[in-house]
Protein backbone atom coordinates (compact mmCIF):
# COMPACT_ATOMS: atom_id res chain seq x y z
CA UNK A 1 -6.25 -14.81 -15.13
CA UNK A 2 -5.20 -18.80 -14.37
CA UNK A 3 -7.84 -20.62 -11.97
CA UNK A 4 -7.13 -20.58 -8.15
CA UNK A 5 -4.87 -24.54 -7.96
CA UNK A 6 -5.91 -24.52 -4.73
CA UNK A 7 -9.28 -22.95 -3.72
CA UNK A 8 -9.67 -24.77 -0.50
CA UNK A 9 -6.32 -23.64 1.16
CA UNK A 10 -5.87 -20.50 -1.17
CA UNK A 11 -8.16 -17.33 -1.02
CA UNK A 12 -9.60 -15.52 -3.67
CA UNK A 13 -8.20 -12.17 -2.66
CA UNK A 14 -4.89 -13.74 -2.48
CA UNK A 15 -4.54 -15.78 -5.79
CA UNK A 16 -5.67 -12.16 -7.36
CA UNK A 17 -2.87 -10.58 -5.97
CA UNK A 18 -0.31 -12.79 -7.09
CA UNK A 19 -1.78 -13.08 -11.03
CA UNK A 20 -1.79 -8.91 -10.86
CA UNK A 21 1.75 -9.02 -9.30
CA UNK A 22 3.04 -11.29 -11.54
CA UNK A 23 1.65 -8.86 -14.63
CA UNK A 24 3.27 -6.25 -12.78
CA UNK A 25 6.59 -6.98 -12.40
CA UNK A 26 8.24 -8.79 -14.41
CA UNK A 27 10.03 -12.09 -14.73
CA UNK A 28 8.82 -12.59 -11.56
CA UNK A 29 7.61 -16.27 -10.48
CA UNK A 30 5.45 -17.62 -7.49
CA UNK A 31 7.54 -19.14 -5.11
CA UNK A 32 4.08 -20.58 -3.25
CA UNK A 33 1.35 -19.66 -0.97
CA UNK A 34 0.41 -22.44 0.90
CA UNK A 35 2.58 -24.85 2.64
CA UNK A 36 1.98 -27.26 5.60
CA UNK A 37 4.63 -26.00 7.98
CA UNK A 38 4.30 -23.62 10.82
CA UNK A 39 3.89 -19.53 9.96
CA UNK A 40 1.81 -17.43 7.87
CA UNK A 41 2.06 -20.27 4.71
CA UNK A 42 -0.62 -22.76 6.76
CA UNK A 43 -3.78 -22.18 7.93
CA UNK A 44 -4.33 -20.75 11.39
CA UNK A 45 -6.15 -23.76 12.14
CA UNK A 46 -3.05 -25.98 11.36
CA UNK A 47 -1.25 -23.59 13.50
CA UNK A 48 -0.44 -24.47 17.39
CA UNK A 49 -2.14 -21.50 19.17
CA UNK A 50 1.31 -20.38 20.82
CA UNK A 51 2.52 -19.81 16.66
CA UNK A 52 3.97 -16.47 15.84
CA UNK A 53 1.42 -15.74 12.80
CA UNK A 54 -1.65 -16.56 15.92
CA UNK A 55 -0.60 -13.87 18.21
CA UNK A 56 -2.30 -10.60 17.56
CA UNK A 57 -5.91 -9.86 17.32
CA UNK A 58 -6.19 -9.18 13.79
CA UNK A 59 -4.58 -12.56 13.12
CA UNK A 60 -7.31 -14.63 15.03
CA UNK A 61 -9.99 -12.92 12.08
CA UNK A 62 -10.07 -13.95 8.73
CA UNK A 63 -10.33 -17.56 7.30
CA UNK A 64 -9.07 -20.01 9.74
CA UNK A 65 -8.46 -22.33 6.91
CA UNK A 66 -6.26 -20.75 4.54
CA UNK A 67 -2.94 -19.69 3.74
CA UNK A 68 -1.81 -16.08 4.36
CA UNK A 69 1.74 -15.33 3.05
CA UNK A 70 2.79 -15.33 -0.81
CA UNK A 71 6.85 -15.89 -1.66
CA UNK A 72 7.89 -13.76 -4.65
CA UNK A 73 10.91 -15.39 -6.47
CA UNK A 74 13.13 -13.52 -8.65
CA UNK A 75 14.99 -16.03 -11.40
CA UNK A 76 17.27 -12.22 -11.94
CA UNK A 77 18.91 -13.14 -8.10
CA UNK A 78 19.19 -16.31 -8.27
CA UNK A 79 21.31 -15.50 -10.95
CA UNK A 80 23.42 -13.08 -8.81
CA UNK A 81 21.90 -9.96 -10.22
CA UNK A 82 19.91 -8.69 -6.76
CA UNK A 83 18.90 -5.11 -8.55
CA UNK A 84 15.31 -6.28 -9.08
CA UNK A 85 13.99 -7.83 -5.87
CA UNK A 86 16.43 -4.74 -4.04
CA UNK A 87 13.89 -2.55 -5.30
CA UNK A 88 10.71 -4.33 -4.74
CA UNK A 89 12.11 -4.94 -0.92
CA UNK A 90 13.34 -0.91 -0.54
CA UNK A 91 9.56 -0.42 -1.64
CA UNK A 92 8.08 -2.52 0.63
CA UNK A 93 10.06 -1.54 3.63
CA UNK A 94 10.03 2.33 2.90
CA UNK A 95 6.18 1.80 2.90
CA UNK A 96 6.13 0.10 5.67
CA UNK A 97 8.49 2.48 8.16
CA UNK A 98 6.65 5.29 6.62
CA UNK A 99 3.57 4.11 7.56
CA UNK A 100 1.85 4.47 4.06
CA UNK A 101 -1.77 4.35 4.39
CA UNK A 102 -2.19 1.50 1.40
CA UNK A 103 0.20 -0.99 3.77
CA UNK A 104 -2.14 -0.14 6.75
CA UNK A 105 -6.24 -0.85 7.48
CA UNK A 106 -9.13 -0.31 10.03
CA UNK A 107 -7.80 2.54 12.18
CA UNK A 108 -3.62 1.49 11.70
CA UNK A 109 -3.59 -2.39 11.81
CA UNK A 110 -1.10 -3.30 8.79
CA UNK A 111 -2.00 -5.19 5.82
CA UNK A 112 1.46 -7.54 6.26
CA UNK A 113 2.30 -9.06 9.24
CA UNK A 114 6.35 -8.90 7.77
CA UNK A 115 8.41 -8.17 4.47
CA UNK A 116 11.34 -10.58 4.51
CA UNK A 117 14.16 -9.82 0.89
CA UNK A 118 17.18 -8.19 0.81
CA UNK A 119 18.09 -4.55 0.64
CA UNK A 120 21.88 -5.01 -0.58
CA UNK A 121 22.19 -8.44 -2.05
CA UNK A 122 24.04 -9.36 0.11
CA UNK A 123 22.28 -10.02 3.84
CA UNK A 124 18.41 -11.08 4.36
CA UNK A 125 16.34 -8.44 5.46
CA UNK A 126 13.01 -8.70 7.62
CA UNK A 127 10.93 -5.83 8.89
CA UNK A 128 7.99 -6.98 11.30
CA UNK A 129 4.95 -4.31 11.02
CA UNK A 130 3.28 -5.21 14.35
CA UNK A 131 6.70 -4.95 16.45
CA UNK A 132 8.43 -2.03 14.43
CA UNK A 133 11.49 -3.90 14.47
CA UNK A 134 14.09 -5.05 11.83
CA UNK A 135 16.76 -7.38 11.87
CA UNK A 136 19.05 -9.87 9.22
CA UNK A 137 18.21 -13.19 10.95
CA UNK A 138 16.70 -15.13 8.10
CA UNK A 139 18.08 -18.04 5.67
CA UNK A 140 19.94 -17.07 2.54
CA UNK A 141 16.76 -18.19 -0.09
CA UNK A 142 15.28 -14.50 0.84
CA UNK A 143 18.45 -12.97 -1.28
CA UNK A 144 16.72 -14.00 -4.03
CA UNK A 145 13.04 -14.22 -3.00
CA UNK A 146 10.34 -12.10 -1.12
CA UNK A 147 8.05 -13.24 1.57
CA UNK A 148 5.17 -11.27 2.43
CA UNK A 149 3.22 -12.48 5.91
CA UNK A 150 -0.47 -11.49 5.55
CA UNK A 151 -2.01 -10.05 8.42
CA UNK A 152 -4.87 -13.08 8.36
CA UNK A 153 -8.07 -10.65 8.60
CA UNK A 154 -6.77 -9.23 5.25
CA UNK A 155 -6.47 -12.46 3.44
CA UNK A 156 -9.99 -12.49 1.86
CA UNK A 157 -9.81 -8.96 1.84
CA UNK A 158 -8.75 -7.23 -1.45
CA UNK A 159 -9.67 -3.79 -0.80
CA UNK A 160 -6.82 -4.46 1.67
CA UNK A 161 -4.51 -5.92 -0.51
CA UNK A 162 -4.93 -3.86 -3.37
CA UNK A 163 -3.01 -1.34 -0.99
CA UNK A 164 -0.42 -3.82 -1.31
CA UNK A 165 -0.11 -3.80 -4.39
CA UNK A 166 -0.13 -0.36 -5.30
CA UNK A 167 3.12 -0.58 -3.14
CA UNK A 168 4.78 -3.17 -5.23
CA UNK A 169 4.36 -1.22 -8.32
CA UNK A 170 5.68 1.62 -7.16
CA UNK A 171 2.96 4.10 -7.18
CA UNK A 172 2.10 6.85 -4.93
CA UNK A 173 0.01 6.87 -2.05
CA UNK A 174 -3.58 8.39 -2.98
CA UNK A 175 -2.40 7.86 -6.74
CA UNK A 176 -0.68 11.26 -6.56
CA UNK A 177 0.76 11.75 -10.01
CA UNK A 178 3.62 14.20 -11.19
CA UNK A 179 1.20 16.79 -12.58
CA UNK A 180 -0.66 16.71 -9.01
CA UNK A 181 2.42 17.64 -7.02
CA UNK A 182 3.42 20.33 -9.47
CA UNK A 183 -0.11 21.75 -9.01
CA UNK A 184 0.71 22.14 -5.21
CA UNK A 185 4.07 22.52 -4.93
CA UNK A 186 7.06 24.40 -5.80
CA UNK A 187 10.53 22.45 -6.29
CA UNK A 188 13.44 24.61 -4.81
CA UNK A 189 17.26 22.53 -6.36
CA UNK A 190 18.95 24.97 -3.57
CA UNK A 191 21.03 26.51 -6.17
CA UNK A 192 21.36 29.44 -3.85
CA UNK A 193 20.98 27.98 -0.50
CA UNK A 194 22.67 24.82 -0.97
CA UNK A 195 19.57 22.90 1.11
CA UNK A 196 17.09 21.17 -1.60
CA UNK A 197 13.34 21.38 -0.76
CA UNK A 198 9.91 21.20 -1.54
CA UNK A 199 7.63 24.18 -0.83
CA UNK A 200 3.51 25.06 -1.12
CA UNK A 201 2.31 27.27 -3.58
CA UNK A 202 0.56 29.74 -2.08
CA UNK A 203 -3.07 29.45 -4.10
CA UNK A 204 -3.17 26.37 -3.84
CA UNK A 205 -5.61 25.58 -0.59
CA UNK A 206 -8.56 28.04 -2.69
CA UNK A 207 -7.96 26.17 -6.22
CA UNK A 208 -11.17 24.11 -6.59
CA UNK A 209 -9.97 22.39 -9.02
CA UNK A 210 -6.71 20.26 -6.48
CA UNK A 211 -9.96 20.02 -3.93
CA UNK A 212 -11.98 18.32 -6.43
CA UNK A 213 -8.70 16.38 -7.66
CA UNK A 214 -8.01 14.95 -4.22
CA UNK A 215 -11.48 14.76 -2.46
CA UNK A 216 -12.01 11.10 -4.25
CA UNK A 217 -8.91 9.90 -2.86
CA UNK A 218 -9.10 11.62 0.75
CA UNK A 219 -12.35 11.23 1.31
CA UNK A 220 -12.00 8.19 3.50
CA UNK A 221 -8.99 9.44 4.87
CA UNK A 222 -10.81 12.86 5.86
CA UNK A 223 -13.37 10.66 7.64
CA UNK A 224 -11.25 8.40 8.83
CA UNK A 225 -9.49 11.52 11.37
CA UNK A 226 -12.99 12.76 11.56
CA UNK A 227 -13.41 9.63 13.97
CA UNK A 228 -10.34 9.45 15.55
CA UNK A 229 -11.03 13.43 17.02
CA UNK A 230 -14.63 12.78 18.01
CA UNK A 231 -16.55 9.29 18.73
CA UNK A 232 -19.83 10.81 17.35
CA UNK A 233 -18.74 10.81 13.95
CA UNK A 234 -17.65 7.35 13.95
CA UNK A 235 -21.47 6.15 12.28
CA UNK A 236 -20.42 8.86 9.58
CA UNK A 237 -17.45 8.16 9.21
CA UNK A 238 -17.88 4.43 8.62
CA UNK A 239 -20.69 4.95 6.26
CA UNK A 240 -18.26 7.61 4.22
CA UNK A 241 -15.42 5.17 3.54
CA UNK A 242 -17.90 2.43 2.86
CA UNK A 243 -19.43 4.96 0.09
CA UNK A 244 -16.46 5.02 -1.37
CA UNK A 245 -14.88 1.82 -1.45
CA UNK A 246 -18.09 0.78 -3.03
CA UNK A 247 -17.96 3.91 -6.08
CA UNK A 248 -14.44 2.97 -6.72
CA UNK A 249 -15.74 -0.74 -7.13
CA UNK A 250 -17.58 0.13 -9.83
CA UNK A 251 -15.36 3.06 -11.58
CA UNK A 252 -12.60 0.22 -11.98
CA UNK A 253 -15.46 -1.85 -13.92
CA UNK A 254 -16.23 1.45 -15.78
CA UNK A 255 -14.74 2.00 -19.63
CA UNK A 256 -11.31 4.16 -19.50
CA UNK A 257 -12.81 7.36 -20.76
CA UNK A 258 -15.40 7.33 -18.79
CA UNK A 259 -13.81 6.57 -15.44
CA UNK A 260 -12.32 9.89 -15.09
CA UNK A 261 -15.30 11.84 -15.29
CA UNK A 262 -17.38 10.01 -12.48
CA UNK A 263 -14.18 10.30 -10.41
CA UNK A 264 -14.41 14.38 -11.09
CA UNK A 265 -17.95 14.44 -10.36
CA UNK A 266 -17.73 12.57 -6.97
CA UNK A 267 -14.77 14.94 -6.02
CA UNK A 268 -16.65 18.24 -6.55
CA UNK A 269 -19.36 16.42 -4.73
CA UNK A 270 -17.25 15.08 -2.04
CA UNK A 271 -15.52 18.16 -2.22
CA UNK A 272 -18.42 20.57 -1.36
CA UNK A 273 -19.55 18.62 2.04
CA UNK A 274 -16.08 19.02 3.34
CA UNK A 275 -14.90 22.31 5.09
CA UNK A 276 -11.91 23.78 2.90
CA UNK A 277 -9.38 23.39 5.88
CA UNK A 278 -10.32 19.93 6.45
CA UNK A 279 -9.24 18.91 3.02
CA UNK A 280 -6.59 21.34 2.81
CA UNK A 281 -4.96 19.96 5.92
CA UNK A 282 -5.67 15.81 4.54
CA UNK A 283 -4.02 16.76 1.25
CA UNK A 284 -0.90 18.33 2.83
CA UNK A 285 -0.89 15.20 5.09
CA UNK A 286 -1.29 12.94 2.42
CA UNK A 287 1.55 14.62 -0.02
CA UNK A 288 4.02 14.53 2.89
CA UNK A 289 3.64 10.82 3.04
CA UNK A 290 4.11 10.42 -0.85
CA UNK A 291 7.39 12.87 -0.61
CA UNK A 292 8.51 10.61 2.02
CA UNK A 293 8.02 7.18 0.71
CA UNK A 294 9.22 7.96 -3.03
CA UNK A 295 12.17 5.93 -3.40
CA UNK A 296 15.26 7.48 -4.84
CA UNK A 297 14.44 6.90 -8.86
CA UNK A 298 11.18 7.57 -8.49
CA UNK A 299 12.54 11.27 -6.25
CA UNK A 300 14.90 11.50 -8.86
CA UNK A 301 12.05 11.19 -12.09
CA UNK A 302 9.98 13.43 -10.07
CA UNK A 303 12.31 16.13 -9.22
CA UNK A 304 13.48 16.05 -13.05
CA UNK A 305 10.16 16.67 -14.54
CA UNK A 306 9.30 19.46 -12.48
């Protein structure tokens, strides 16, 4: 990775995600971070108070003195050829309406303030997180590039924006893989109805082997409802996803082969301390999203492999 040009305006988490962005998609160039005009690109400190990117709560945490928005350019638009950064937007804003877990932290605040591209090449495109609300009111220059407001609590915060960029690659939520969803689910073409649909095996909820599969990934989600239905478990809860987020730390420093087989043993244990309907009902949950927010080549791959 290149050195962070501008450590006292840039964060850490942020330079990271653009060098794994930029070795994730490619041809893709930094159109800039920081920039001394109002919005997410300036500090909040530079910022009037009455500023747009000042206005919610989770927007007055974070560094005061740093940039929180990246621009993505795309040198295949500006050349009139829009497939690319179409894609990376349609990802972004399925994501987002779908409100995938990765683009959203602490309890539902989201990770991006806003996702400004195009979806047809041919119109800018916004979608604001906080307001729910779309609309094609933005200057031509985001046909061909993508901005990304940070939500300024998250722009130290990589656990955070690691979500982020698990969208922008295009995988699934709770790195559900092909082989997972054939495991729980059956793939009816409607050859004799006519209606295409997905369907649940019917052993799957007893096979220990999908609750030891998904229990690493769940877990936090698992605790995560276990606080929203009762405020007693919130200690618990916290100190669950905190477990986690910390074991995953250290399985991504771990050698490939080995990685796997820590993440197996923490599922059977994470497995065993959570009641079989629990984690039943979080993986059903949690496939529904990744059904949901597939975009149509990735539906497409998946429905042709299975």
């Amino acid at each position: 990775m290149s050195a962070n040009p501008n450590p006292s305006r840039i964060t850490g988490a942020l330079w990271r995600l653009w060098e794994e962005t930029r070795a994730a998609i490619p041809g893709v160039k930094l159109g800039g971070i920081y920039a001394a005009k109002p919005g997410y690109h300036a500090s909040r400190a530079e910022n009037q108070s009455s500023d747009y990117s000042r206005r919610y709560a989770a927007d007055k945490r974070g560094p005061a003195d740093k940039a929180s928005a990246i621009d993505l350019t795309f040198p295949s638009a500006q050349s009139g050829r829009y497939a690319d950064i179409i894609r990376y937007t349609k990802r972004l804003d399925t994501a987002a309406r779908n409100r995938d877990p990765r683009l959203y932290h602490d309890g539902g605040t989201p990770v991006i303030r806003e996702v400004i591209g195009t979806l047809d090449g041919s119109r800018p495109y916004a979608f604001d997180l906080q307001t729910r609300r779309s609309d094609h009111n933005r200057d031509d220059t985001h046909l061909w590039h993508i901005h990304l407001s940070i939500t300024r609590a998250y722009a130290n915060d990589w656990e955070a924006l690691r979500g982020l960029l698990s969208v922008l690659k295009g995988e699934t939520a709770v790195a559900i893989t092909k082989a997972d969803i054939k495991t729980l689910m059956e793939y009816d073409p409607g050859d004799a109805t006519g209606v295409s649909n997905w369907s649940w095996r019917p052993d799957y909820g007893s096979n220990k082997t999908v609750q030891t599969r998904f229990a690493w990934w769940l877990a936090p989600e698992v605790a995560h409802n276990a606080q929203l239905a009762a405020e007693k478990a919130t200690t618990e809860a916290k100190a669950v996803r905190a477990d986690v987020a910390e074991l995953r730390a250290r399985v991504d420093e771990l050698p490939t082969a080995l990685a796997p087989a820590i993440v197996t043993a923490v599922g059977d244990a994470v497995a065993g301390g959570i009641p079989t309907d629990v984690l039943t009902a979080a993986v059903e949950q949690a496939v529904r999203r990744v059904l949901g927010s597939l975009d149509a080549d990735q539906a497409a791959t998946l429905t042709d492999a299975t």
